[in-house]
N, C-alpha and C. Protein backbone atom coordinates (compact mmCIF):
# COMPACT_ATOMS: atom_id res chain seq x y z
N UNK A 1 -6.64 25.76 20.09
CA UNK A 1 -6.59 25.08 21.38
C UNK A 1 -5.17 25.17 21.92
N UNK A 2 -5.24 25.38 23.45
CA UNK A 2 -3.87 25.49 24.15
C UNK A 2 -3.69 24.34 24.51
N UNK A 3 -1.99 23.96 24.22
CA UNK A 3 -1.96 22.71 24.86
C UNK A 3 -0.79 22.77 26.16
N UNK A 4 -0.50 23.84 26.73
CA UNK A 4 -0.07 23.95 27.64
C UNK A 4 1.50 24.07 27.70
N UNK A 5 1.81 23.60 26.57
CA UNK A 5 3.86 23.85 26.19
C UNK A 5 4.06 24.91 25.94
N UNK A 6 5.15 25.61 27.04
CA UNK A 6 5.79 26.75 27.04
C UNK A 6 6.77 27.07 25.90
N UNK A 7 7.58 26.26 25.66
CA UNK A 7 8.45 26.08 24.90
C UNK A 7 8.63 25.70 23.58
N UNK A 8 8.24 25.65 22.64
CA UNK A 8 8.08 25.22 21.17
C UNK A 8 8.77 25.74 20.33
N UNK A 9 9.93 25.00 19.53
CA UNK A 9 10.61 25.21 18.26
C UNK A 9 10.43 24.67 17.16
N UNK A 10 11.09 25.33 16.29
CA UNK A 10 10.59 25.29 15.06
C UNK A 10 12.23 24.47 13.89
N UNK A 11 12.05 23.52 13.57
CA UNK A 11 13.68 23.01 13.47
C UNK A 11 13.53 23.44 12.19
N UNK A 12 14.65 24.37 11.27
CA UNK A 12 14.79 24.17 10.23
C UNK A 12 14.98 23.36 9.15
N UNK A 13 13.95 23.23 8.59
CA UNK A 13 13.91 21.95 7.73
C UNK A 13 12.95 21.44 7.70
N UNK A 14 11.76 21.38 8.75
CA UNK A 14 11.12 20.50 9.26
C UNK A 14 11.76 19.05 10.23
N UNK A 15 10.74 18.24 10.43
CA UNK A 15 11.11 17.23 11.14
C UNK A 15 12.24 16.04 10.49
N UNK A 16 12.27 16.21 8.89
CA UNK A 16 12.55 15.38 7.98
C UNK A 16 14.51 15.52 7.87
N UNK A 17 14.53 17.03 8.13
CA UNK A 17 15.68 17.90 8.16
C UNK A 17 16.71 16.95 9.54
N UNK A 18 15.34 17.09 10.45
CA UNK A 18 16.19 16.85 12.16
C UNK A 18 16.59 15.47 12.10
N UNK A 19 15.36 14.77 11.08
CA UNK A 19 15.85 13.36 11.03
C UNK A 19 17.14 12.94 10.49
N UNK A 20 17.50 13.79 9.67
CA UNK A 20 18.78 13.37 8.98
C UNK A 20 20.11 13.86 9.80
N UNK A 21 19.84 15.01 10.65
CA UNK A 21 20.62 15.41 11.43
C UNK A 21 21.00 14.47 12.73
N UNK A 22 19.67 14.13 13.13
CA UNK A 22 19.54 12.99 14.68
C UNK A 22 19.32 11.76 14.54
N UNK A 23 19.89 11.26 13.42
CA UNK A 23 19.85 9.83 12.99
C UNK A 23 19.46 8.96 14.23
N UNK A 24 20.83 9.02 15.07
CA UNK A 24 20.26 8.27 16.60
C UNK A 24 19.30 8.40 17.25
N UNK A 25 19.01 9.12 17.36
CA UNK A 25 17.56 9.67 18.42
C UNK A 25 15.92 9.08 17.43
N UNK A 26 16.20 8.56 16.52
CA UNK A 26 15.19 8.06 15.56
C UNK A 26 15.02 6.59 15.46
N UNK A 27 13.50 6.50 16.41
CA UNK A 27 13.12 4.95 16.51
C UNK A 27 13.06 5.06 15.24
N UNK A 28 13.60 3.13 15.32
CA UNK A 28 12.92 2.24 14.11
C UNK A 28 13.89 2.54 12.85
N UNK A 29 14.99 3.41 12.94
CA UNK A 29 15.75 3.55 11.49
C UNK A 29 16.27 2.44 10.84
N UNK A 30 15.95 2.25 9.65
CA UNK A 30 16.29 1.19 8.90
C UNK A 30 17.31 1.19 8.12
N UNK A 31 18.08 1.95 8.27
CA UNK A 31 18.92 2.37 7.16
C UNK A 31 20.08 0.89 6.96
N UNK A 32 20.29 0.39 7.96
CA UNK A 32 20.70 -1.20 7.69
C UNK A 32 20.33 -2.07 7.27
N UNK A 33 18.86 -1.80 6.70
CA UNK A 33 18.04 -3.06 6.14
C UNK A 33 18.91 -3.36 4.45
N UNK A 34 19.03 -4.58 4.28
CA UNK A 34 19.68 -4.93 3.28
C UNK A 34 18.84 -5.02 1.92
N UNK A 35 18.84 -3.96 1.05
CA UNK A 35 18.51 -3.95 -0.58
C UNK A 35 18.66 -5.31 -0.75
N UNK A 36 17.68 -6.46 -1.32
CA UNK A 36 17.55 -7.35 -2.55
C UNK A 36 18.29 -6.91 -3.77
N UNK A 37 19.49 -7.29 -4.66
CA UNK A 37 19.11 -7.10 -5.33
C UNK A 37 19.86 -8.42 -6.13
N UNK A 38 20.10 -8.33 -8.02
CA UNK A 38 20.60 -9.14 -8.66
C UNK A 38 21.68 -10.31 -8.03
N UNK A 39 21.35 -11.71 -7.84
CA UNK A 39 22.12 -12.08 -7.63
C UNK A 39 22.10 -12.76 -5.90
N UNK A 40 20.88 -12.27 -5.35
CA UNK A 40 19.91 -12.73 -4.03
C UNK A 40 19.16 -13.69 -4.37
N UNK A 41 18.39 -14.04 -3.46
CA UNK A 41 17.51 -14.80 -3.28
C UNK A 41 15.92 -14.55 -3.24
N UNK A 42 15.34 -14.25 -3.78
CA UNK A 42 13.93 -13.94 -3.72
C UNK A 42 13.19 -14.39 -2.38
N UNK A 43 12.63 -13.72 -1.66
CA UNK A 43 12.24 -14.58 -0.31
C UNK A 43 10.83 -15.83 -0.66
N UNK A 44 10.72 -16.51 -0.08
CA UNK A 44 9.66 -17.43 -0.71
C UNK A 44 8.30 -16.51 0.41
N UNK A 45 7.25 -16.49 -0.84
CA UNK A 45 5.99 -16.03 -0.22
C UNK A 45 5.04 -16.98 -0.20
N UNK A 46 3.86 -16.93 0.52
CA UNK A 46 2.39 -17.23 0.74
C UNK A 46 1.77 -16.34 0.82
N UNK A 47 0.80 -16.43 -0.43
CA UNK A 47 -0.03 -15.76 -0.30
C UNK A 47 -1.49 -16.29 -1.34
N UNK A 48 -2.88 -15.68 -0.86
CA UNK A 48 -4.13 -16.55 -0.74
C UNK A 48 -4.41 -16.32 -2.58
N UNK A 49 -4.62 -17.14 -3.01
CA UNK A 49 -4.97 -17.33 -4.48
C UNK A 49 -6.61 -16.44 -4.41
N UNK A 50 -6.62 -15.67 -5.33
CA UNK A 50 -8.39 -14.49 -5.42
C UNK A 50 -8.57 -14.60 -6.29
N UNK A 51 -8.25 -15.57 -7.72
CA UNK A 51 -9.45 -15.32 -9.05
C UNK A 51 -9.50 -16.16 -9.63
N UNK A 52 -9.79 -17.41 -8.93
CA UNK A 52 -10.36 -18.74 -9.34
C UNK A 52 -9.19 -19.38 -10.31
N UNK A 53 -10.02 -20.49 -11.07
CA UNK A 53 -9.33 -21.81 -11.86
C UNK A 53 -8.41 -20.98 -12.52
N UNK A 54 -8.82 -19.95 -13.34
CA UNK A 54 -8.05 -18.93 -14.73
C UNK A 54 -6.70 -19.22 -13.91
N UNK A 55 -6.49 -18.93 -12.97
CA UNK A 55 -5.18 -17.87 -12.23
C UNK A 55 -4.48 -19.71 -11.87
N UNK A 56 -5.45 -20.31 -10.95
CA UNK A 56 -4.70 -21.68 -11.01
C UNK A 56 -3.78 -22.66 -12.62
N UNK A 57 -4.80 -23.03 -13.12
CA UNK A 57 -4.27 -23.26 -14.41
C UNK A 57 -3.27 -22.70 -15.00
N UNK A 58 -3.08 -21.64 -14.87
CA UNK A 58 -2.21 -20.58 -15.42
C UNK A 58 -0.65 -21.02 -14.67
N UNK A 59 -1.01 -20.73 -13.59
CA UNK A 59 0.22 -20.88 -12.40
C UNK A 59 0.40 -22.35 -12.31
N UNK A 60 -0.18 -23.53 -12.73
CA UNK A 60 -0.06 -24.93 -12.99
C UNK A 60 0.10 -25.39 -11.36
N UNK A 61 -1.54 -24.96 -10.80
CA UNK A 61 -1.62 -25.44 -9.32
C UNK A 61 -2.65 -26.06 -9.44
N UNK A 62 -2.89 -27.38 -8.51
CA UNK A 62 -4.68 -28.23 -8.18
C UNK A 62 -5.21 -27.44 -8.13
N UNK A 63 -6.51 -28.22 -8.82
CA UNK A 63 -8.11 -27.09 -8.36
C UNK A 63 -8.45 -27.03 -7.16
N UNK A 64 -8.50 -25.56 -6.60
CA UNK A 64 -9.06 -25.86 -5.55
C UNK A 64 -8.44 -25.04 -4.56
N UNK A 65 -6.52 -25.06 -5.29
CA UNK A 65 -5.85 -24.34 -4.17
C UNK A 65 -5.84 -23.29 -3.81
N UNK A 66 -5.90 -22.99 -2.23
CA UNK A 66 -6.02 -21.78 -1.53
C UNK A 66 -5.21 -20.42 -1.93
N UNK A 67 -3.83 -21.45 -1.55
CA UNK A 67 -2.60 -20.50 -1.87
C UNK A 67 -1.50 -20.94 -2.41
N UNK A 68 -0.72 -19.51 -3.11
CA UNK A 68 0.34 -20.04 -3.39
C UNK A 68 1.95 -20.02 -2.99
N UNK A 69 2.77 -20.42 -2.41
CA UNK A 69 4.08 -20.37 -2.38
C UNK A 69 4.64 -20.19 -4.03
N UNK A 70 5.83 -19.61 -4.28
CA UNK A 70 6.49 -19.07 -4.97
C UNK A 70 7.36 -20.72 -5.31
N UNK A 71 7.87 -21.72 -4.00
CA UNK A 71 7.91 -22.64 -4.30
C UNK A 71 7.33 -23.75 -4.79
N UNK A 72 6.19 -23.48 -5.30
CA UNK A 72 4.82 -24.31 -5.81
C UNK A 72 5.03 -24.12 -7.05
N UNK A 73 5.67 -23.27 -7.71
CA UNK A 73 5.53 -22.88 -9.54
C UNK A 73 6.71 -24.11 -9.84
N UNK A 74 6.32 -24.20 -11.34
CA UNK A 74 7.42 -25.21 -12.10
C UNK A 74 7.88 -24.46 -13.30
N UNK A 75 7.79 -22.87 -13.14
CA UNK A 75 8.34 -22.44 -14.34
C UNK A 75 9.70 -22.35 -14.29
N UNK A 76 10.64 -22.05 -14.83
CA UNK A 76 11.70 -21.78 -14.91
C UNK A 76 12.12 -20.11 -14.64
N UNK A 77 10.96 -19.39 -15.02
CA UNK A 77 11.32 -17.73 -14.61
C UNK A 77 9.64 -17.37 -14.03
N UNK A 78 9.91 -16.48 -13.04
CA UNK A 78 9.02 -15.21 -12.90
C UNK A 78 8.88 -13.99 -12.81
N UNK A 79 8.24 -13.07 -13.34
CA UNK A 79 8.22 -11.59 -13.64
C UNK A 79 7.14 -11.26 -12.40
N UNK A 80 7.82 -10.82 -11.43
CA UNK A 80 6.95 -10.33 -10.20
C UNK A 80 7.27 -9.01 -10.34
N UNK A 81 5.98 -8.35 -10.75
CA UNK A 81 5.42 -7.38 -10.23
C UNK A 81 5.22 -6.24 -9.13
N UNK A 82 5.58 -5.47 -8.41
CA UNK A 82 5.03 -4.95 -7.13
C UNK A 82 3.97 -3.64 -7.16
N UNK A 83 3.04 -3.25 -6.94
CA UNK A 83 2.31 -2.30 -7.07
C UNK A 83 1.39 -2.04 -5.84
N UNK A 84 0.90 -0.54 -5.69
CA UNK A 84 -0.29 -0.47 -5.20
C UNK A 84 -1.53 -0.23 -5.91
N UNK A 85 -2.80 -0.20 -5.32
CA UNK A 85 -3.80 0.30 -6.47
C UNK A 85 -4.19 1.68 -6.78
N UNK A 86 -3.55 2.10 -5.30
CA UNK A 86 -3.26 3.72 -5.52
C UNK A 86 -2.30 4.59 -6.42
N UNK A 87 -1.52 4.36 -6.82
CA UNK A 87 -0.29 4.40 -7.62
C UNK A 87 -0.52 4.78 -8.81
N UNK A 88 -0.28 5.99 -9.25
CA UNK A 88 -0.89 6.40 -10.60
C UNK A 88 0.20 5.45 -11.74
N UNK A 89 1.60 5.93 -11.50
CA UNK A 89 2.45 5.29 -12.19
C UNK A 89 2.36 2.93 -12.15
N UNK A 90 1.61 2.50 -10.80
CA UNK A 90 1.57 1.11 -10.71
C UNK A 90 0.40 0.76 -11.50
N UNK A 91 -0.28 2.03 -11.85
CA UNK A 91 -1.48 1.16 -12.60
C UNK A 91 -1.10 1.50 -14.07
N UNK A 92 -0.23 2.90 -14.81
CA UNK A 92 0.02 3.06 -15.77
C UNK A 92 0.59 1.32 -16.56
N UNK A 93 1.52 1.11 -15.85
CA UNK A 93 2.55 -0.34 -15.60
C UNK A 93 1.94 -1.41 -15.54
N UNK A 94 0.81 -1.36 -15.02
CA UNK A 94 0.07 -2.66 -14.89
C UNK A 94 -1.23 -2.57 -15.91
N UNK A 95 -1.57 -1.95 -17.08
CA UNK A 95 -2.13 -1.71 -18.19
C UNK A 95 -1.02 -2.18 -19.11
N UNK A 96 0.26 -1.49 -19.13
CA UNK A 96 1.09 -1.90 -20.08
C UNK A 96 1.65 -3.35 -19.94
N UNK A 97 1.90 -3.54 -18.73
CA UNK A 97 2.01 -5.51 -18.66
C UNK A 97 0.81 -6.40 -19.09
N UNK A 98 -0.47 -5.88 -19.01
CA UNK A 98 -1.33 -6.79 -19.78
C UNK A 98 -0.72 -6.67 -20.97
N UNK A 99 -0.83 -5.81 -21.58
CA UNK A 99 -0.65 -5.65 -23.16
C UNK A 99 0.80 -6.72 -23.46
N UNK A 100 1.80 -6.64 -22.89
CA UNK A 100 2.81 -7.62 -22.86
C UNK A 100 2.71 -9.03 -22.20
N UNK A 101 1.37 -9.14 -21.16
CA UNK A 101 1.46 -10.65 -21.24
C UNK A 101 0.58 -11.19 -22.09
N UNK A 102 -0.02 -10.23 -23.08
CA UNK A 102 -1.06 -10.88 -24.24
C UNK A 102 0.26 -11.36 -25.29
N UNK A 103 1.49 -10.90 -25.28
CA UNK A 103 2.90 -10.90 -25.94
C UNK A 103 3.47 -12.08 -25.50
N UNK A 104 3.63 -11.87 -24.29
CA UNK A 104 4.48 -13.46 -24.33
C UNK A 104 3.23 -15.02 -23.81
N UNK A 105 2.25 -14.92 -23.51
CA UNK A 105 0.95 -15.86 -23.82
C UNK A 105 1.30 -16.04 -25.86
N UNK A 106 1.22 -15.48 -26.41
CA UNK A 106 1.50 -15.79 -27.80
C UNK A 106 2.84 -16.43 -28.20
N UNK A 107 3.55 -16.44 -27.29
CA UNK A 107 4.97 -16.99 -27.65
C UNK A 107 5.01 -18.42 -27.22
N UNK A 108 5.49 -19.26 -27.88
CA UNK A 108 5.26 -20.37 -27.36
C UNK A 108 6.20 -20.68 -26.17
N UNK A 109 7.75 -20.30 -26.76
CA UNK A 109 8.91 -20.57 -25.88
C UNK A 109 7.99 -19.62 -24.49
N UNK A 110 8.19 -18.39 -24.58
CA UNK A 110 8.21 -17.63 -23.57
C UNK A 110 7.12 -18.03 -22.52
N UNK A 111 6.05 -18.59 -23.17
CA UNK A 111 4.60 -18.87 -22.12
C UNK A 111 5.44 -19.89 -21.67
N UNK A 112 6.02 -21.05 -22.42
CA UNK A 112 6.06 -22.55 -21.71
C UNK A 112 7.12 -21.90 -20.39
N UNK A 113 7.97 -20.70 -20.63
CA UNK A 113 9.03 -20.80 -19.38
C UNK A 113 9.42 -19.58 -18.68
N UNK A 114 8.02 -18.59 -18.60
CA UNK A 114 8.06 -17.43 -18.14
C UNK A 114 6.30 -17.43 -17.05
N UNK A 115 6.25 -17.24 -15.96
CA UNK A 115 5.44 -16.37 -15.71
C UNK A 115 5.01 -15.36 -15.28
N UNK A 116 3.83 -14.44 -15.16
CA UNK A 116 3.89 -13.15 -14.98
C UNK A 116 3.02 -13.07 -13.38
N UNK A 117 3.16 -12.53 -12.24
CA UNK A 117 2.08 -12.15 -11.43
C UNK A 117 2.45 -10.57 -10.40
N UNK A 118 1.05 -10.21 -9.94
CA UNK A 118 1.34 -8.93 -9.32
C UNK A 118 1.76 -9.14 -7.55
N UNK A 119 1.94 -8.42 -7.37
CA UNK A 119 1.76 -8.52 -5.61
C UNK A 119 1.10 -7.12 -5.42
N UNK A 120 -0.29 -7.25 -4.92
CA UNK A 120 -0.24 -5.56 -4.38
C UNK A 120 0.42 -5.06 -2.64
N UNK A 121 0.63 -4.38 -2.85
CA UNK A 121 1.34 -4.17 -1.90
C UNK A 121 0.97 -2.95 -0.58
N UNK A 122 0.39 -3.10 0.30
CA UNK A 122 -0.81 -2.57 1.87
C UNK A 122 -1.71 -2.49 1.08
N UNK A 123 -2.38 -3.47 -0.08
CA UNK A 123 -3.64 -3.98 -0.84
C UNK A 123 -4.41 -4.93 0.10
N UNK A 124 -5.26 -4.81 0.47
CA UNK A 124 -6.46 -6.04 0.69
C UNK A 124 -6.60 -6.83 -0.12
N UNK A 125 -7.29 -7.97 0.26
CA UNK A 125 -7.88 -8.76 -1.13
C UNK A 125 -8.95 -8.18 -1.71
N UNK A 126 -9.80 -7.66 -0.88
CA UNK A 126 -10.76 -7.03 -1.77
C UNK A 126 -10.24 -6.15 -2.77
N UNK A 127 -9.57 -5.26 -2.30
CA UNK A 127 -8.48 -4.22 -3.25
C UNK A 127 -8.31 -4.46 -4.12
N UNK A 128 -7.22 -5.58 -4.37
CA UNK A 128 -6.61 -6.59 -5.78
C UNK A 128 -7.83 -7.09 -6.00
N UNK A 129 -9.03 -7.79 -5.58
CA UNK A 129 -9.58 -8.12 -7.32
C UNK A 129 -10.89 -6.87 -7.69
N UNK A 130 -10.90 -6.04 -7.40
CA UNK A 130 -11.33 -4.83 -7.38
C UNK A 130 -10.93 -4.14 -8.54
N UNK A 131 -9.67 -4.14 -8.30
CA UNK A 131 -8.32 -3.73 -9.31
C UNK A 131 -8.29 -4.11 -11.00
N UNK A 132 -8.13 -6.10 -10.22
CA UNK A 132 -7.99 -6.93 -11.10
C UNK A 132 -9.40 -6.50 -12.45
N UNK A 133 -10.41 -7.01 -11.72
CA UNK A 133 -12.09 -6.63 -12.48
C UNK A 133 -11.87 -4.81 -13.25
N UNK A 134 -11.18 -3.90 -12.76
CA UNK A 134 -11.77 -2.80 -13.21
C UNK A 134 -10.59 -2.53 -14.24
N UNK A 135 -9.59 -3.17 -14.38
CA UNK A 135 -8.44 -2.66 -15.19
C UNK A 135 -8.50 -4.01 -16.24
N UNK A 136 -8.94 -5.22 -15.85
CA UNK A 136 -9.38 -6.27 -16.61
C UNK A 136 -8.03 -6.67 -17.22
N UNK A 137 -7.13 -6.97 -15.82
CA UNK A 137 -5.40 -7.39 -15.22
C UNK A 137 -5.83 -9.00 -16.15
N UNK A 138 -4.69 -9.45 -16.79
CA UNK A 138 -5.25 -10.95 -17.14
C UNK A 138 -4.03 -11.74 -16.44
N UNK A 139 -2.81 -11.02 -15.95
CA UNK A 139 -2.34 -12.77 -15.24
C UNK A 139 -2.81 -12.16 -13.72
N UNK A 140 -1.90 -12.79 -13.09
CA UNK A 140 -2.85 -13.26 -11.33
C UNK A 140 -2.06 -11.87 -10.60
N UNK A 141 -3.02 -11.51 -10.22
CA UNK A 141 -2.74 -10.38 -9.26
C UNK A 141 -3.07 -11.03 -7.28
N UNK A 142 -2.23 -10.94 -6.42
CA UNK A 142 -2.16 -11.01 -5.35
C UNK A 142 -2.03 -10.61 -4.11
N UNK A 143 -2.39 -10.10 -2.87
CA UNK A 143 -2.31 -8.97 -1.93
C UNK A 143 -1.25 -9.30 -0.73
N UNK A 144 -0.05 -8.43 -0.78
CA UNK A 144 0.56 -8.00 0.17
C UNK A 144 0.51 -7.41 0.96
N UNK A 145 -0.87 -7.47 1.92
CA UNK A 145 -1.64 -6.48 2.38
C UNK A 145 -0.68 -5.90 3.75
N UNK A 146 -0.37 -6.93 4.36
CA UNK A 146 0.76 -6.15 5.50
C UNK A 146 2.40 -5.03 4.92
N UNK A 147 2.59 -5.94 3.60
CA UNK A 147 3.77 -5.29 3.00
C UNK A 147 4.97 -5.94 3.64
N UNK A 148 4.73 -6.89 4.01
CA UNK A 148 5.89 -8.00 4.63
C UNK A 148 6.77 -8.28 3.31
N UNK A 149 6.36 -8.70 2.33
CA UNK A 149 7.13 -9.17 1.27
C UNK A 149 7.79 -8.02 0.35
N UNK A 150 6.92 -7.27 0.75
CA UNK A 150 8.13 -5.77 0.20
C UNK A 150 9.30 -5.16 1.27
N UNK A 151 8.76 -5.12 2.29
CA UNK A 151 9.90 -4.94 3.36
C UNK A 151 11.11 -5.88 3.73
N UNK A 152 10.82 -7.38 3.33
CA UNK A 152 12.01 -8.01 3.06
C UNK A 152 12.92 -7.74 1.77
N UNK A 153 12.42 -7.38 1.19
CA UNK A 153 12.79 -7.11 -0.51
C UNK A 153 13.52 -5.65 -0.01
N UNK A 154 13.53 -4.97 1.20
CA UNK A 154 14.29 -3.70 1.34
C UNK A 154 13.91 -2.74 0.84
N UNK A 155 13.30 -2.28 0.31
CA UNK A 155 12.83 -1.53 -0.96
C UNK A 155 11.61 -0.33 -0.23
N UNK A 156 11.46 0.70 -0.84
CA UNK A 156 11.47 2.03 -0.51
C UNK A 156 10.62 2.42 -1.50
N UNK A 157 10.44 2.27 -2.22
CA UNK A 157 9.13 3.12 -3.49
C UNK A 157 8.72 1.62 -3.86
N UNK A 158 7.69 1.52 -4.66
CA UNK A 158 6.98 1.51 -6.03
C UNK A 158 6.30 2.47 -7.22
N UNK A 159 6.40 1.63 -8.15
CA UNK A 159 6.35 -0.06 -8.60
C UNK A 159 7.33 -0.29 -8.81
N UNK A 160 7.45 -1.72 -8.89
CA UNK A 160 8.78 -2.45 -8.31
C UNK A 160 8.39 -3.26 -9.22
N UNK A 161 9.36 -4.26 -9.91
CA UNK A 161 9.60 -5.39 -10.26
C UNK A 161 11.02 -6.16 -10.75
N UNK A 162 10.64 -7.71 -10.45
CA UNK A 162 11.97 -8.66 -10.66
C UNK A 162 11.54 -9.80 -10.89
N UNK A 163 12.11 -9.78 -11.81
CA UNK A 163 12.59 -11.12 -13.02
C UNK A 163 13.31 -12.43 -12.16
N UNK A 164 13.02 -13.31 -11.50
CA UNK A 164 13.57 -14.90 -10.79
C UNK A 164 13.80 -15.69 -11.39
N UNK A 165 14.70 -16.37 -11.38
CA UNK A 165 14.72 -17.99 -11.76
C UNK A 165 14.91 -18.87 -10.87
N UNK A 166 14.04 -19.97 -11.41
CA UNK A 166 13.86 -21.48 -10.43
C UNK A 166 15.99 -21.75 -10.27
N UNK A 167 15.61 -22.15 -9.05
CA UNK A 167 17.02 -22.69 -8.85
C UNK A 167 17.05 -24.12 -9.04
N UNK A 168 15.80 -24.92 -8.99
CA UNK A 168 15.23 -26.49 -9.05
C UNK A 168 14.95 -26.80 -7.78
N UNK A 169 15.42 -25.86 -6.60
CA UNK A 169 15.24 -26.35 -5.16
C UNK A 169 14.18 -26.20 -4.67
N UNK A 170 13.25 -24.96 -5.27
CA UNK A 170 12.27 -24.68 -4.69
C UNK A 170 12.48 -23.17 -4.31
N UNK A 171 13.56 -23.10 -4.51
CA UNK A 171 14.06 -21.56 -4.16
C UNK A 171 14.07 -20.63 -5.45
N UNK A 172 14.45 -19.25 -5.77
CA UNK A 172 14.40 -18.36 -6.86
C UNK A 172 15.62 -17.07 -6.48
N UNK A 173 16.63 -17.22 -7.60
CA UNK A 173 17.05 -15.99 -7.65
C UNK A 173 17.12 -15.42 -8.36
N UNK A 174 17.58 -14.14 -7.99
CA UNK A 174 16.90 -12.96 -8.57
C UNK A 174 18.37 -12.41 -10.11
N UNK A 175 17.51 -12.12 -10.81
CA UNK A 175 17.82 -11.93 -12.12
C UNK A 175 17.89 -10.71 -12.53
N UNK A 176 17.14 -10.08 -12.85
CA UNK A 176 16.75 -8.71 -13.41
C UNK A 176 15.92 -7.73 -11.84
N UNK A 177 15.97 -6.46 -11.70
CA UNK A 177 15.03 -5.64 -11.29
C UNK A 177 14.87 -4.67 -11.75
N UNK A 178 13.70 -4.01 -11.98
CA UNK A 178 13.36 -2.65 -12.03
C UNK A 178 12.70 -2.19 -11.33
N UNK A 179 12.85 -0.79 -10.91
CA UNK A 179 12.82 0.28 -9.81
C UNK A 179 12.42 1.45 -10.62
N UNK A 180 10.86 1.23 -9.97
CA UNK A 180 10.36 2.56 -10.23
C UNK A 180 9.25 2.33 -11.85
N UNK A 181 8.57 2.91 -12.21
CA UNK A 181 7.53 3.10 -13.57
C UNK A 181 8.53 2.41 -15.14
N UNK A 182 8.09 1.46 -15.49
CA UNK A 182 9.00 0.78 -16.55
C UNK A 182 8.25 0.57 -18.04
N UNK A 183 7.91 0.48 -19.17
CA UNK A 183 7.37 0.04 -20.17
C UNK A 183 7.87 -1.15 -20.64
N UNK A 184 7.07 -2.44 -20.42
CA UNK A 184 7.67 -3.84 -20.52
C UNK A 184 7.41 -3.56 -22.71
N UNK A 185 8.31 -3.07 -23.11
CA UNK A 185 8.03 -3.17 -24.50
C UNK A 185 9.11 -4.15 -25.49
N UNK A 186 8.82 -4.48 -26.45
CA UNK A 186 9.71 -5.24 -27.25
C UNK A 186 10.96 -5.39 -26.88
N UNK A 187 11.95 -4.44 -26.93
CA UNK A 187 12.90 -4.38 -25.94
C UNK A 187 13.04 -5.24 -24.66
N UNK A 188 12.36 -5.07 -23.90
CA UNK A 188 12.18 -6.00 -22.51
C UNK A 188 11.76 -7.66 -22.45
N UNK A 189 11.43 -7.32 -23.97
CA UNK A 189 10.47 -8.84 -24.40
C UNK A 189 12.25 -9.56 -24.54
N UNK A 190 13.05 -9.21 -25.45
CA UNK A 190 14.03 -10.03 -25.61
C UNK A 190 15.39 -9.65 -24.60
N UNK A 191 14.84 -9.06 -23.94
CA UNK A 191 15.81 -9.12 -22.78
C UNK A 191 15.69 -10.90 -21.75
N UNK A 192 14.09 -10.48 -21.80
CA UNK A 192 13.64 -12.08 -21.31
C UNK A 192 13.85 -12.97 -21.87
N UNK A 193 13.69 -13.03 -23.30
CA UNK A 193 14.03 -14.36 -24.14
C UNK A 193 15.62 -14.84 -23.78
N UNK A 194 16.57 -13.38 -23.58
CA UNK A 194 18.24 -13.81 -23.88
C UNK A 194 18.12 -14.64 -22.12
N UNK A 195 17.53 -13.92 -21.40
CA UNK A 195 17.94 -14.49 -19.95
C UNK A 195 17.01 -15.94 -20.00
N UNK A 196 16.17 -16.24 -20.12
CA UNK A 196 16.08 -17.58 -20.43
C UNK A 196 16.30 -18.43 -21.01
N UNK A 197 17.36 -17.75 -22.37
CA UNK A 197 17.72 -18.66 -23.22
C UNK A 197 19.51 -19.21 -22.84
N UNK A 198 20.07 -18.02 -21.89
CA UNK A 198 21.23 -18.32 -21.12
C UNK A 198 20.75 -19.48 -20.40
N UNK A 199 21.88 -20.32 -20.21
CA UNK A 199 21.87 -21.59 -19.40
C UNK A 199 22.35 -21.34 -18.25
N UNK A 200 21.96 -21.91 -17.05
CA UNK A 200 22.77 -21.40 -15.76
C UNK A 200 24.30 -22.62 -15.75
N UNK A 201 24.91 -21.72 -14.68
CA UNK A 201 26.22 -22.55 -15.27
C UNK A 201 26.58 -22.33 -13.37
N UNK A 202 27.42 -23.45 -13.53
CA UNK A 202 27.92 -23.95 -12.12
C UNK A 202 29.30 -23.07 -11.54
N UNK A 203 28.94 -22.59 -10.26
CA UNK A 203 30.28 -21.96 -9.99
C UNK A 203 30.98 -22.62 -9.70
């Protein structure tokens, strides 16, 4: 089909090439958006609770509740997750975190002051418990379906994850991250134990 343009070039590189060349001329560049990382603030989320009492109880919320804020937990740490369900490497990661939260569920210290949850991320809800049911995920998986909470987080690939601690305010900062496909293995187990077993200390 003709579409009537006389003129057509061909930029070396492709379009990806010109982009790096015509920075300015490129709606929407983000390149100022500010990386999260160690030592931030975790942004506080809402988002709709999808797999009943298990996931409440767990997260130590009323029966019943819809959703959860990040300021609603009383743990002292959380291991958030980021994934899609598309993601060959987010689901490799999210097989191997069951296997490690069957690890620290057995620990007494670590259950009483660690918890674990996912965010999927341009996931539906249907998506995540789709996910949840077919990979048979045991802590709480949750949908970031716009990707709002990853785009504040700055961040550019998955899977993603970061390690928070309660500040007591209601707020969480950020502790640990990893970027990119990780194996939460023994190793990682007492990485968590030392950072929760550090005391926070006053500047």
């Amino acid at each position: 089909m003709r579409l009537g343009y006389t003129e057509v070039y061909r930029y070396p590189g492709g379009f990806h090439r010109w982009q790096e060349t015509h920075p300015e001329q490129v709606v929407g560049d983000d390149s100022a958006k500010k990386v999260l990382a160690v030592g931030d603030l975790f942004p506080d989320c809402r988002v709709a609770v999808l797999n009943g009492e298990d996931d409440r109880e767990y997260l130590g919320l009323p029966p019943g509740t819809r959703w959860l804020s990040l300021s609603d937990l009383k743990a002292k740490f959380v291991l958030i997750q980021l994934y899609n369900t598309l993601c060959s490497d987010c689901v490799a990661e999210t097989k191997m975190l069951t296997r490690f939260f069957r690890k620290v569920q057995a620990d007494a210290f670590l259950a009483d002051n660690l918890k674990i949850i996912g965010l999927g991320v341009y996931d539906t809800n249907r998506d995540v418990v789709r996910f949840k049911k077919h990979y048979n995920v045991l802590y709480p998986l949750f949908s970031d379906s716009h990707g709002q909470i990853f785009e504040c987080l700055g961040q550019a690939e998955l899977p993603l994850a970061y390690l928070v601690r309660s500040q007591g305010d209601g707020t969480w900062i950020i502790e640990l991250v990893k970027r990119g496909y990780f194996e939460p293995d023994d190793t990682f187990l007492d990485t968590l134990r030392g950072a929760i077993e550090t005391p926070i200390t006053a500047d």
